[in-house]
Protein backbone atom coordinates (compact mmCIF):
# COMPACT_ATOMS: atom_id res chain seq x y z
CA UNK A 1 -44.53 15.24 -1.67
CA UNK A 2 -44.24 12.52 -4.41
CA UNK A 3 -40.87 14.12 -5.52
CA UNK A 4 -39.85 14.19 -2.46
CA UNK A 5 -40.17 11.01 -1.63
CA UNK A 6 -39.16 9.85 -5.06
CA UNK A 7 -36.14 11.64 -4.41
CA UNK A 8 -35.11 9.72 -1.23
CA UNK A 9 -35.38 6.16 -2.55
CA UNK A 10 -32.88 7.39 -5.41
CA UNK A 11 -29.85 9.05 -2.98
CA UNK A 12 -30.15 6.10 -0.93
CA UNK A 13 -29.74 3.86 -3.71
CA UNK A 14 -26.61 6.36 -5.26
CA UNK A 15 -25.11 6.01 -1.57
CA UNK A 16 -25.49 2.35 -1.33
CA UNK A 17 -24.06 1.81 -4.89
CA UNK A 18 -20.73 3.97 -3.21
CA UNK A 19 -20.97 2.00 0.03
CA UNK A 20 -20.45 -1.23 -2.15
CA UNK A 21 -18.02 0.03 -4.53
CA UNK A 22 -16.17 1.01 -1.35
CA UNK A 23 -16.20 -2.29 0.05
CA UNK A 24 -14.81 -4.08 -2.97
CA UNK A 25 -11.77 -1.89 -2.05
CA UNK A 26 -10.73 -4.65 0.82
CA UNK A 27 -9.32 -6.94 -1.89
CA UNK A 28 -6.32 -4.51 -2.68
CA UNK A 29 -3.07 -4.35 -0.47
CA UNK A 30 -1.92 -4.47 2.65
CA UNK A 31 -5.63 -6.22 3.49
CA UNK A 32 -6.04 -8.76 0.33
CA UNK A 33 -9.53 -9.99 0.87
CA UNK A 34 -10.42 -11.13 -1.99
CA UNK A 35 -12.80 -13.59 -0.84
CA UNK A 36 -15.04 -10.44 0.54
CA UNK A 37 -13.92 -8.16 -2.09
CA UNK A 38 -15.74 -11.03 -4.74
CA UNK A 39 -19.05 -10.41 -3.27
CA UNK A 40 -18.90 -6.79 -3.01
CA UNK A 41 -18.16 -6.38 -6.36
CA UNK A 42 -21.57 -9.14 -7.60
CA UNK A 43 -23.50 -6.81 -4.74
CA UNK A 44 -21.73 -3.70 -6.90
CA UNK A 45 -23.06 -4.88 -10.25
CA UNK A 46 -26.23 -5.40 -8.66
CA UNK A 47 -26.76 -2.23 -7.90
CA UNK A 48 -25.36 -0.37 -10.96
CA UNK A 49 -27.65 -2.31 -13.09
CA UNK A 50 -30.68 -1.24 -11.49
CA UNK A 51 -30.04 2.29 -12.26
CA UNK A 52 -32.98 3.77 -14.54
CA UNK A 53 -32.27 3.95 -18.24
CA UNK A 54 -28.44 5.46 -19.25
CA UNK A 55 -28.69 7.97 -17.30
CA UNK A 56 -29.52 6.00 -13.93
CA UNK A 57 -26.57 3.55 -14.77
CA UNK A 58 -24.28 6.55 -15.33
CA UNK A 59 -24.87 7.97 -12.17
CA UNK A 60 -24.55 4.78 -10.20
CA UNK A 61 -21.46 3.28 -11.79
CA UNK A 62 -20.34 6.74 -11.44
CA UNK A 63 -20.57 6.93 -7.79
CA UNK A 64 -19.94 2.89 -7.15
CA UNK A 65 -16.28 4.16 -8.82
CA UNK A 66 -16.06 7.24 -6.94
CA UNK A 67 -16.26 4.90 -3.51
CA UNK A 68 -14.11 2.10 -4.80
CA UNK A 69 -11.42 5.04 -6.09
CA UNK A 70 -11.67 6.72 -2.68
CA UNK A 71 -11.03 3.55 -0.64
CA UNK A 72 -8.06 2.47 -2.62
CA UNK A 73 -6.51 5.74 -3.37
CA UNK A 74 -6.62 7.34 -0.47
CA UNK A 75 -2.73 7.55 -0.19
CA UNK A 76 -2.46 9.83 -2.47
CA UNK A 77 -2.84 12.41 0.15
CA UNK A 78 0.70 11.57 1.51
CA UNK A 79 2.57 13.35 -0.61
CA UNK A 80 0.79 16.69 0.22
CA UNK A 81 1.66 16.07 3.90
CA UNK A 82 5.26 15.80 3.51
CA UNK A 83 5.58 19.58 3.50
CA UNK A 84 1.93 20.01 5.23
CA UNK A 85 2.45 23.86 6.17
CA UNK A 86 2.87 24.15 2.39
CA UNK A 87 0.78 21.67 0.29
CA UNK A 88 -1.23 19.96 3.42
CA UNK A 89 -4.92 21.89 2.15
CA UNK A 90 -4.91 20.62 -0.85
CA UNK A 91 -4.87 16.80 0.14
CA UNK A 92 -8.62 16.41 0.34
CA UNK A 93 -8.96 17.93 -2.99
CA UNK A 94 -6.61 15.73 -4.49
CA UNK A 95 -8.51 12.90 -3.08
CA UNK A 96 -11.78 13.40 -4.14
CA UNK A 97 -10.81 14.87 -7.90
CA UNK A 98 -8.61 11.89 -8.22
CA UNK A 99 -11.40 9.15 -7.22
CA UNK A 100 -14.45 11.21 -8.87
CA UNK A 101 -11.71 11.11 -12.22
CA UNK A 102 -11.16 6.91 -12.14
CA UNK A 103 -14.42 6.83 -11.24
CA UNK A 104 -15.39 8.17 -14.95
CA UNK A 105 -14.07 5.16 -16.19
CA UNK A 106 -16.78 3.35 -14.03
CA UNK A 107 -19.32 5.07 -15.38
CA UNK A 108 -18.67 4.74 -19.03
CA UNK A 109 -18.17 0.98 -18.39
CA UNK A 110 -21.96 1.68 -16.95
CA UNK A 111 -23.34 3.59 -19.64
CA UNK A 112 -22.18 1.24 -22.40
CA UNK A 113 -23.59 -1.86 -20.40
CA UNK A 114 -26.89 0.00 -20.76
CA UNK A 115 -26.62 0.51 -23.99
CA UNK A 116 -26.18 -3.17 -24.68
CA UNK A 117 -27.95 -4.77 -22.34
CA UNK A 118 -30.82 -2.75 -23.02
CA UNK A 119 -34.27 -3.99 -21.10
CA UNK A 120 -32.47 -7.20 -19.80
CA UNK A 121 -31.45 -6.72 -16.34
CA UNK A 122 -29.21 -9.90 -16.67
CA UNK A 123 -27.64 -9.16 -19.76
CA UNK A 124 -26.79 -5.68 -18.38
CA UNK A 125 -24.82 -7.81 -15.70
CA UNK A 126 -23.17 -9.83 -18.35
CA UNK A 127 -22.61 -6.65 -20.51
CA UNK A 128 -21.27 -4.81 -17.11
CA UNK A 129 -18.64 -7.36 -16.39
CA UNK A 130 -16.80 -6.82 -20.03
CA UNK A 131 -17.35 -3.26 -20.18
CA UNK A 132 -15.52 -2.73 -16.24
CA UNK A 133 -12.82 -4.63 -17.76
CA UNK A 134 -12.83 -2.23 -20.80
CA UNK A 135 -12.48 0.12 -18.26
CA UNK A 136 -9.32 -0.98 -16.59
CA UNK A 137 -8.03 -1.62 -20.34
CA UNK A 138 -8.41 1.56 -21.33
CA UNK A 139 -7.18 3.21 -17.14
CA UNK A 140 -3.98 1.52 -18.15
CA UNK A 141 -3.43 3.81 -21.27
CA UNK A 142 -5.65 7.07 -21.20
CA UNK A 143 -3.95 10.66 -20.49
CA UNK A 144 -0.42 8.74 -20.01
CA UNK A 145 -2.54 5.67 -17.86
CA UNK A 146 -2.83 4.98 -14.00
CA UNK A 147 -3.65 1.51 -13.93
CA UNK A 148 -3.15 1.34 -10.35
CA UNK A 149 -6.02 -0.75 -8.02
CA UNK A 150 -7.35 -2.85 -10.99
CA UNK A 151 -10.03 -4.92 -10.03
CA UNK A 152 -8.20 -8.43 -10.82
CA UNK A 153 -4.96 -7.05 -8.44
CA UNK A 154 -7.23 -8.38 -5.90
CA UNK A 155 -5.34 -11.80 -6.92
CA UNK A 156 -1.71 -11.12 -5.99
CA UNK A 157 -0.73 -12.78 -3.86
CA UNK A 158 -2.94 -15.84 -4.62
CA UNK A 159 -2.37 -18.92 -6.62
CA UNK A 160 -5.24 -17.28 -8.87
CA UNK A 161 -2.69 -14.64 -10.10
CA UNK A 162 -0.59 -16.90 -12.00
CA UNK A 163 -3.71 -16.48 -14.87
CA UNK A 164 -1.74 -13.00 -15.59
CA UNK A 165 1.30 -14.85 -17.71
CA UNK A 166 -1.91 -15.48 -20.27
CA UNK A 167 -3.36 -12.49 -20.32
CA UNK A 168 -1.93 -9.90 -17.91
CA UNK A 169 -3.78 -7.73 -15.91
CA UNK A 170 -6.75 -6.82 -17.87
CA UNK A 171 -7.28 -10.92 -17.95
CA UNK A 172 -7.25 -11.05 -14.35
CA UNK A 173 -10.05 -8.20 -13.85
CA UNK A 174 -12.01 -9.84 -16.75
CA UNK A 175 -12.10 -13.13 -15.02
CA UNK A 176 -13.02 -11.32 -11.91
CA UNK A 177 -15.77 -9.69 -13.31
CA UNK A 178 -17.31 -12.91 -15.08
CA UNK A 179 -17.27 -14.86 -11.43
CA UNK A 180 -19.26 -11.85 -9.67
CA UNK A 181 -21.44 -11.84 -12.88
CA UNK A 182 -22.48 -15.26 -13.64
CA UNK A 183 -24.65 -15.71 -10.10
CA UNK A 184 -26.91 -12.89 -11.43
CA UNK A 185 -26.73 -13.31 -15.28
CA UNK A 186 -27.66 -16.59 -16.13
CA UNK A 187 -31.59 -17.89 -17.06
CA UNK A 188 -33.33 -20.12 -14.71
CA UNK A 189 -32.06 -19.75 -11.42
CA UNK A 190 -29.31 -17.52 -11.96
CA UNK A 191 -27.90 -17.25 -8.14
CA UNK A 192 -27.69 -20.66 -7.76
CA UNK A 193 -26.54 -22.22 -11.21
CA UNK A 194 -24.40 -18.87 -11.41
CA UNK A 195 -22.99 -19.45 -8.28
CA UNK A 196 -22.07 -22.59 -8.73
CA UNK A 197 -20.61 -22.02 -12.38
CA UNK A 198 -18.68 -19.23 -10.86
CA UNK A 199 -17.27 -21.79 -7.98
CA UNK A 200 -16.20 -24.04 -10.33
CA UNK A 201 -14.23 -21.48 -12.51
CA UNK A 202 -12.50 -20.22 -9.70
CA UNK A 203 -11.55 -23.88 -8.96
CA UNK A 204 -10.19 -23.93 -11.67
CA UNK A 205 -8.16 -20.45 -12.10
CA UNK A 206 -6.42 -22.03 -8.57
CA UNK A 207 -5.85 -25.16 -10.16
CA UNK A 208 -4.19 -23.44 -13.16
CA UNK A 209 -2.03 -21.28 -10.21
CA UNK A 210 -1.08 -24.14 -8.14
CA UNK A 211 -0.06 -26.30 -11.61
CA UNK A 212 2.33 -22.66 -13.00
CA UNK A 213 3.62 -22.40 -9.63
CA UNK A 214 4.85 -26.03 -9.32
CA UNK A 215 6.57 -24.99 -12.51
CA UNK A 216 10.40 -24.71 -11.62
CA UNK A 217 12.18 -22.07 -13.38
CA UNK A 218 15.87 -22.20 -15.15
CA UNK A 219 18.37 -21.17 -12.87
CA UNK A 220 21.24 -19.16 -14.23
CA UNK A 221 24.42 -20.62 -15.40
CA UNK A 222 26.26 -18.04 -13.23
CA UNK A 223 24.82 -16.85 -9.45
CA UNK A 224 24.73 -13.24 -9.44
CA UNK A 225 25.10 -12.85 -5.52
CA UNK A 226 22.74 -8.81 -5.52
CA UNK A 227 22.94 -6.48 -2.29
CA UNK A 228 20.22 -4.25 -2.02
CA UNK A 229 19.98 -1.47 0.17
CA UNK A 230 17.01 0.41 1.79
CA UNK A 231 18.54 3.41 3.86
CA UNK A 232 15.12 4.83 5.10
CA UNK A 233 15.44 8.06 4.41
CA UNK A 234 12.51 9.91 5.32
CA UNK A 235 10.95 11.98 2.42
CA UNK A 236 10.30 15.01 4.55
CA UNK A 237 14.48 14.70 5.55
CA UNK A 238 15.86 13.01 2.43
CA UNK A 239 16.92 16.28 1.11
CA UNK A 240 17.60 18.29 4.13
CA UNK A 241 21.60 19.73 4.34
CA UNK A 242 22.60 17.97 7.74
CA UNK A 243 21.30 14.34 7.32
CA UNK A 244 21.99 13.95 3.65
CA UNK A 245 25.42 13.15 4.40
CA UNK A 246 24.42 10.82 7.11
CA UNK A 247 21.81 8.78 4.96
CA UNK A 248 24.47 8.83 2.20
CA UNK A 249 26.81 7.01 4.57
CA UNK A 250 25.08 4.86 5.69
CA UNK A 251 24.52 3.76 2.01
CA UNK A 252 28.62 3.37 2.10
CA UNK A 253 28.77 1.21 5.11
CA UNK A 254 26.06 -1.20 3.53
CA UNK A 255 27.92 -1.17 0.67
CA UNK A 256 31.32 -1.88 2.50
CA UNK A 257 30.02 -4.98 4.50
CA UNK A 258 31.69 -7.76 3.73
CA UNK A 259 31.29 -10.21 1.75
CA UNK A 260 31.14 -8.54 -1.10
CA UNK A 261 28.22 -8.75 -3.73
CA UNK A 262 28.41 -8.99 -7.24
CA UNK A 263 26.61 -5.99 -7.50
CA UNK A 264 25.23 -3.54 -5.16
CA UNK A 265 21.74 -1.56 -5.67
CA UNK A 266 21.21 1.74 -4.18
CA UNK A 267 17.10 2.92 -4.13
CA UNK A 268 15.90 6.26 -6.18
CA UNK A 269 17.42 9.48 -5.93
CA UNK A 270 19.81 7.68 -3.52
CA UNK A 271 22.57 9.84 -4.21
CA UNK A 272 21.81 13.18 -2.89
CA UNK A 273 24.33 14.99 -5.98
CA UNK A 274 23.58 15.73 -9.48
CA UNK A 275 25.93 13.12 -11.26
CA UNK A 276 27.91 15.68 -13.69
CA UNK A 277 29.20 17.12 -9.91
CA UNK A 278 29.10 14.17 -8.12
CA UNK A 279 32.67 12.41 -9.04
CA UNK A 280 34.04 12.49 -6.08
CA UNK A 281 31.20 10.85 -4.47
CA UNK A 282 30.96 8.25 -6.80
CA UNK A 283 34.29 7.09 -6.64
CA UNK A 284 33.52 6.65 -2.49
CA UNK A 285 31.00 4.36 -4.00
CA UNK A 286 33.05 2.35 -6.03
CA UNK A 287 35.56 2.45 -3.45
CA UNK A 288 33.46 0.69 -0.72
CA UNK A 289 31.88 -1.51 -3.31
CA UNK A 290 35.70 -2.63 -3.57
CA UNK A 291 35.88 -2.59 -7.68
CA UNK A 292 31.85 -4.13 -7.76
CA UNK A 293 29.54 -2.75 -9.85
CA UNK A 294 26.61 -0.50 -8.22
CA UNK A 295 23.60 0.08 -9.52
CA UNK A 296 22.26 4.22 -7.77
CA UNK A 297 19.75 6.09 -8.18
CA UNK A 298 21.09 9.69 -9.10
CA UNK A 299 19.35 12.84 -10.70
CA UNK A 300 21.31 14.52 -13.61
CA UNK A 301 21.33 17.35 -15.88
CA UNK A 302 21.42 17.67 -19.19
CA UNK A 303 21.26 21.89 -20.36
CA UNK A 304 17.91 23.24 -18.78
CA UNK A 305 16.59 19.68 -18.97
CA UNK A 306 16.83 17.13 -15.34
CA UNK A 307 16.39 13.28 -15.51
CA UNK A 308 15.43 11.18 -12.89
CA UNK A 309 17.83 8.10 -13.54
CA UNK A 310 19.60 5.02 -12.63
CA UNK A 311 23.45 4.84 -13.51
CA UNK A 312 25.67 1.85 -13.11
CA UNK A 313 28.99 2.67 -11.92
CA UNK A 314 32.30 0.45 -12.39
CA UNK A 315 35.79 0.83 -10.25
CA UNK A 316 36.48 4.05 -9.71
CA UNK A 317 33.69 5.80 -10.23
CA UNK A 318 33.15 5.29 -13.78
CA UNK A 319 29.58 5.08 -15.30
CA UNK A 320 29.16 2.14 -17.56
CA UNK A 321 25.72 2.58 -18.15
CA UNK A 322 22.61 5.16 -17.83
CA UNK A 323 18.85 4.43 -18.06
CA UNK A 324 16.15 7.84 -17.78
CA UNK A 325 12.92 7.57 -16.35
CA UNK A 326 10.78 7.52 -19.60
CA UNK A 327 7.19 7.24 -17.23
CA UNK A 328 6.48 10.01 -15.17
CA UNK A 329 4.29 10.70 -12.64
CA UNK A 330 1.83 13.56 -13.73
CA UNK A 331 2.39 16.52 -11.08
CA UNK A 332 4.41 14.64 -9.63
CA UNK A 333 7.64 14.54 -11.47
CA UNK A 334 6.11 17.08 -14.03
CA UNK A 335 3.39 19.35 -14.87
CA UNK A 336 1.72 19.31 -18.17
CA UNK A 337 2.36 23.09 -19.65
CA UNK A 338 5.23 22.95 -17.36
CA UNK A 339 7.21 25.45 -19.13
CA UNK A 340 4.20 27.82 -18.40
CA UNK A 341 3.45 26.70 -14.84
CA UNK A 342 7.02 27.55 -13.83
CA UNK A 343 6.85 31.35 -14.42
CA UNK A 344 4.26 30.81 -11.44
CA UNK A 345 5.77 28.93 -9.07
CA UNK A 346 4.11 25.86 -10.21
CA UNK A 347 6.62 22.80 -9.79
CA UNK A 348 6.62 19.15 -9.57
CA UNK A 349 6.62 17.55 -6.23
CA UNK A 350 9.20 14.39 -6.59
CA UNK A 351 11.51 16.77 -8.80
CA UNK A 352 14.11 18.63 -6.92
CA UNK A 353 15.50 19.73 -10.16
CA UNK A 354 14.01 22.83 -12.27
CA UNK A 355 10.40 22.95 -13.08
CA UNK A 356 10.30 19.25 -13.43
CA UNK A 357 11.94 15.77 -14.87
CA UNK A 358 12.15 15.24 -18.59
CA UNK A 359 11.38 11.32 -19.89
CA UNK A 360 14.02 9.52 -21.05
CA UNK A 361 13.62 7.84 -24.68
CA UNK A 362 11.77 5.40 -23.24
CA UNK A 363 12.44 1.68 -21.78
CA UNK A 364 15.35 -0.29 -22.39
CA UNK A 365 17.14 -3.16 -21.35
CA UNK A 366 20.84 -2.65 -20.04
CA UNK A 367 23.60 -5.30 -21.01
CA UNK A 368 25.47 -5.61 -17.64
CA UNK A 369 28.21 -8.28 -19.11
CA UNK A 370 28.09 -11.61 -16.22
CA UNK A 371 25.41 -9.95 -14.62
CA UNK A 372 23.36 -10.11 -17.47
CA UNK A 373 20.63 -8.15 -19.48
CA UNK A 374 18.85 -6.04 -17.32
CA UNK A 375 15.27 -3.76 -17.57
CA UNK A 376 15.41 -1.17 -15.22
CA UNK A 377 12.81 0.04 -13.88
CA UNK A 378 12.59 3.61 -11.98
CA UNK A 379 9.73 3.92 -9.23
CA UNK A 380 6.21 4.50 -10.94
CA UNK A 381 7.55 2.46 -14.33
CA UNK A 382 6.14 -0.53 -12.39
CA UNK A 383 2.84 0.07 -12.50
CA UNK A 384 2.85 -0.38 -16.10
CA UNK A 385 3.02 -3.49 -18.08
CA UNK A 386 3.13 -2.74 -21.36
CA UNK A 387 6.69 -0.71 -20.54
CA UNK A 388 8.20 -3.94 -19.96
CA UNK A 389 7.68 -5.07 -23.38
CA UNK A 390 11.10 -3.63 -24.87
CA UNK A 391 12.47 -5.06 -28.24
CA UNK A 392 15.46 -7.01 -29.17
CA UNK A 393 16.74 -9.79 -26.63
CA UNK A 394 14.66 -11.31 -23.71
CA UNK A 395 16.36 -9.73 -20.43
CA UNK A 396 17.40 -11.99 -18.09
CA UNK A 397 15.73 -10.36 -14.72
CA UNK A 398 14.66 -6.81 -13.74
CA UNK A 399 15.09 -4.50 -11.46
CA UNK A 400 13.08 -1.44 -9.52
CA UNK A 401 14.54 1.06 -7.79
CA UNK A 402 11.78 3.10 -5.93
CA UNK A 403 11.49 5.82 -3.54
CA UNK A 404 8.04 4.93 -1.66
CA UNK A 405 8.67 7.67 1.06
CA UNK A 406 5.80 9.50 -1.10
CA UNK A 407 3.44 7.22 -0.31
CA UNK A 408 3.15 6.84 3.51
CA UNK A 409 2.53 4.02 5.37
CA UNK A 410 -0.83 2.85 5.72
CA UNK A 411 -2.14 1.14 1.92
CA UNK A 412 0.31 2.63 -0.74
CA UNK A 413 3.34 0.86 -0.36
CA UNK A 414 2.11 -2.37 -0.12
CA UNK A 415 0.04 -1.45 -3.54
CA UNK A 416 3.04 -0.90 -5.34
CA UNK A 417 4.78 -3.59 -4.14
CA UNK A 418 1.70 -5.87 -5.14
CA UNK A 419 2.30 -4.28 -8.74
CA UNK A 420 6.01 -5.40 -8.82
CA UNK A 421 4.89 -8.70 -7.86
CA UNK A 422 2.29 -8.99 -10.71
CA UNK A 423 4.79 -7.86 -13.09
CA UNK A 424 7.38 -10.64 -12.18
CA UNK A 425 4.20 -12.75 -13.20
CA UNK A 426 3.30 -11.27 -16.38
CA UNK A 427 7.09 -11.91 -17.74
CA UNK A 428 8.44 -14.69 -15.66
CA UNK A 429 11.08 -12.91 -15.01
CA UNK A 430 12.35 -12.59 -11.84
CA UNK A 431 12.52 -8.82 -9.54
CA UNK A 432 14.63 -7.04 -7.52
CA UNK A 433 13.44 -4.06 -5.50
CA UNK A 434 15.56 -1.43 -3.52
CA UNK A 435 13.29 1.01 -2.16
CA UNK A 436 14.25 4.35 0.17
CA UNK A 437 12.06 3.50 2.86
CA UNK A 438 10.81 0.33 2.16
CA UNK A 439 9.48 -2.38 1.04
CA UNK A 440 12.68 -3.98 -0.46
CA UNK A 441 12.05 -7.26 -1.90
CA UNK A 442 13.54 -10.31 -3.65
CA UNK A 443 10.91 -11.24 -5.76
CA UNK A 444 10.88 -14.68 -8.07
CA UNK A 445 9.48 -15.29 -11.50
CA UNK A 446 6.67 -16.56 -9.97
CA UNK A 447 5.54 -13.24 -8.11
CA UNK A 448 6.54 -14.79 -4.90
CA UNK A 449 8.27 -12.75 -2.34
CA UNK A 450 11.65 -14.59 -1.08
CA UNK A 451 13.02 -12.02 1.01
CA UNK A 452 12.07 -8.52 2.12
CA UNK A 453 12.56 -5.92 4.63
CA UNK A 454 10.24 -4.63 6.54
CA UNK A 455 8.74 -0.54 5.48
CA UNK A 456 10.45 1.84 7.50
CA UNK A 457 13.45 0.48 8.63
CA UNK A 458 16.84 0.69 7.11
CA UNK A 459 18.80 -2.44 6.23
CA UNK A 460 19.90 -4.35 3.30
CA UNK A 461 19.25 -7.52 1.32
CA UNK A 462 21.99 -10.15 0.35
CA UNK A 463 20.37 -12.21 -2.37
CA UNK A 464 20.85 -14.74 -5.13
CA UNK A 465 19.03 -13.70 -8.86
CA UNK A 466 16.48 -16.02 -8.76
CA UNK A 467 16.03 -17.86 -12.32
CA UNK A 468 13.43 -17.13 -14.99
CA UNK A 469 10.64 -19.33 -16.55
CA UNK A 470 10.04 -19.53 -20.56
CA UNK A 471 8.05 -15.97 -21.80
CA UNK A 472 4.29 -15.76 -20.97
CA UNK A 473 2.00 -15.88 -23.73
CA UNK A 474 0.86 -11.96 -22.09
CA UNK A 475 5.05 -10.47 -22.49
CA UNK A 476 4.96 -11.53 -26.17
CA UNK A 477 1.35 -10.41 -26.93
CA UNK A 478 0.51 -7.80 -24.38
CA UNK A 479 -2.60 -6.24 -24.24
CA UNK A 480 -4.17 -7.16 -27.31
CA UNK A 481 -5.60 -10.64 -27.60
CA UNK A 482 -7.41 -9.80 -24.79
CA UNK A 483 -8.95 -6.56 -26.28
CA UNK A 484 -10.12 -8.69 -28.92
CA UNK A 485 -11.73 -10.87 -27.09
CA UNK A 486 -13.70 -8.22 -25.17
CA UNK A 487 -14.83 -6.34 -28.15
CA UNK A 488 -15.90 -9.83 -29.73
CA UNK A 489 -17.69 -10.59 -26.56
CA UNK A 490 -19.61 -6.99 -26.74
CA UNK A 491 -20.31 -7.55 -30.29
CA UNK A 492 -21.76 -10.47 -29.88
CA UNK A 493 -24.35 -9.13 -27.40
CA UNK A 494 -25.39 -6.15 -29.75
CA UNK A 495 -27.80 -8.78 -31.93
CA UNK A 496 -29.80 -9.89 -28.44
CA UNK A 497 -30.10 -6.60 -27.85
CA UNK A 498 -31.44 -5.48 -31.58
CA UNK A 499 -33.89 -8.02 -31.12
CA UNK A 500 -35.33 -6.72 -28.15
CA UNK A 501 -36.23 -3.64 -30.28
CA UNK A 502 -38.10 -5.57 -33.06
């Protein structure tokens, strides 16, 4: 009877710490609540530093992730429903691997906020807030990185966001975690000096916003007048014989519609030909571009290997210029052992080409001529900030093609998008978006959203290139002053916690 009802205290305490980590999950796109998100995550913390010794804070940070993951994530069963008959029993599994794998991120941010904090129930706290953002450092680069749902992206779209051109994304979730940590971590009266120390921050990360975003940025010398398209092709017809043709012509008439852009943007995988066979087709493009330049997304081949790319084409037909998606999506675009996995059957979803894509070299920045220098990115490319940080000359704006038909419709669009946004931030540079199915944007160097069309509808987008502002602190230094800082801030709480062993 006592372990029994020793037992029942402990999985209600494991199920509340996943009910909180859940909740937290409200401060991500489409919903944005960061002001309820806040508390969830101090109520979070909370609870994962009550756990028991390392083993108690393992399993609690463990499951807090699992719930968080699960919440955010839970697109990732779209792609599995696009063919359902085929893949469909297999989304649930996806779902839950996926969020119990982030979630071991959350529980070594746990464990080592044991370890530090030691007896000290507040100084676990303190210790916990570093160590989560540890853990969305290290999310960002582990087994090729997913850095998607950080905990600071519960900022876009608020003045507070602007604190990523100092130190990106990881600097966002760090602050994050230090205003949910201070109302329980400090001596005295914790909740209410916290709390109020925590107000007063957070007054002033919007103050900082609301000064950077005042901040006009340098418009061009020359307009570049962009047309993007979104055809809304659905991913379960993109590919099918009878309506490629039509969603490839309605690309054309886009393209056609007078006036004409200086350059025309067609999403990923937009052109439904492999581009060493696809001449003909790319002189139509050229053709109803009348001479402009157009920017499509086209798969090619090179031998046994296929690349997901974007190609620039010039009057007729010509291609100027190729970029190769470098960052793929794990079993998605490829399968590790893929060479292996294809004697089985075993493919990658997105690919329509072999076994899988091959990476390109890796990112690069295109010299367009009048319409300047240019860093393409391809579709998942923008989840990652340290791919924008390409040598030689500054580019002057960049641009996403995407196909988002993989993601559905309810959260992981809007995600993504929120992603493009922060990474306009991050470089102060401004973003273009043409996506298959939505959401195409216009995006400044401010992460603001100046035009955009709604998700599954088809249209287009006749824009100026918004300017630039001078490079972010976080686009020349990336990721590491702020790694610095975290391991100096761990360090420093080793000695407090050798002294409680004396």
């Amino acid at each position: 009877m006592i372990k029994a009802s020793t037992a029942r205290p402990r999985v209600a305490a494991l199920a509340l710490a996943a009910l909180t980590g859940a909740a937290i999950g409200v401060g991500q796109a489409p919903l944005s609540w960061w002001w309820l998100a806040l508390p969830a995550l101090t109520w979070t913390m909370w609870q994962i530093s009550a756990g028991p010794g390392l083993r108690g804070a393992l399993w609690r940070g463990w499951l807090a992730g699992a719930g968080y993951f699960a919440a955010t994530l839970f697109w990732i069963v779209e792609p599995f429903l696009i063919d359902a008959p085929r893949y469909g029993w297999m989304a649930p599994f996806a779902l839950v691997f996926m969020a119990l794998g982030m979630a071991l991120f959350w529980a070594g941010a746990a464990g080592l906020a044991a370890l530090i904090g030691g007896a000290s129930r507040k100084r676990r706290i303190l210790a916990l807030a570093l160590a989560l953002a540890l853990a969305d450092l290290a999310r960002g680069y582990v087994l090729t990185g997913f850095p998607w749902a950080l905990i600071g992206h519960i900022w876009i779209g608020t003045p507070v966001v602007q604190w990523a051109a100092l130190g990106g994304p990881v600097g966002l979730t760090l602050l994050t975690t230090l205003l949910a940590a201070l109302p329980l971590a400090l001596p005295g009266r914790p909740l209410r000096t916290g709390t109020m120390i925590s107000l007063i921050l957070l007054g002033f990360a919007m103050w900082f916003g609301l000064w950077r975003l005042d901040q006009p940025a340098v418009p061009r010398a020359t307009v570049i007048h962009a047309r993007l398209l979104q055809p809304n092709a659905a991913q379960q017809m993109k590919w099918n014989r009878d309506l490629a043709a039509t969603f490839f012509d309605r690309q054309l008439d886009m393209t056609a519609t007078t006036p004409r852009p200086d350059l025309v943007i067609w999403p990923e995988t937009a052109v439904p030909y492999l581009m060493e066979h696809a001449a003909p087709a790319l002189e139509m493009i050229t053709e109803a571009s009348g001479g402009a330049p157009v920017a499509v997304g086209i798969q090619r081949r090179e031998g046994s290997r296929a690349f997901n790319s974007l190609a620039v084409l010039e009057a007729g037909g010509a291609v100027t210029a190729v970029y190769d998606k470098h960052h793929l999506v794990p079993f998605g675009e490829y399968l590790p052992f893929g060479d292996v996995l294809a004697r089985f059957g075993l493919h990658g979803f997105a690919a329509q080409e072999g076994a899988g894509y091959s990476p390109g070299p890796g990112p690069q920045v295109l010299d367009l001529g009048p319409l300047g220098l240019v860093l393409p990115l391809i579709c998942y490319e923008a989840v990652f900030p340290q791919d924008l940080r390409v040598p030689g000359p500054r580019p002057d704006w960049i641009l996403q093609i995407t196909n988002d038909g993989w993601f559905g419709t309810l959260s992981g669009p809007y995600q993504h998008l929120a992603q493009a946004r922060l990474r306009a931030v991050e470089t102060g540079l401004p973003l273009l978006r043409s996506a298959n199915t939505g959401i195409t944007a216009v995006i400044d160097a401010h992460g603001r959203i100046l035009q955009s069309l709604p998700l599954n509808s088809a249209g287009m987008i006749d824009a100026a290139v918004p300017g630039a502002l001078p490079q972010t602190p976080y686009a020349r230094n990336g990721d590491r002053p702020v790694l610095l800082l975290l391991l100096a801030l761990c360090l420093g709480l080793v000695p407090l916690r050798l002294r409680d062993s004396d």
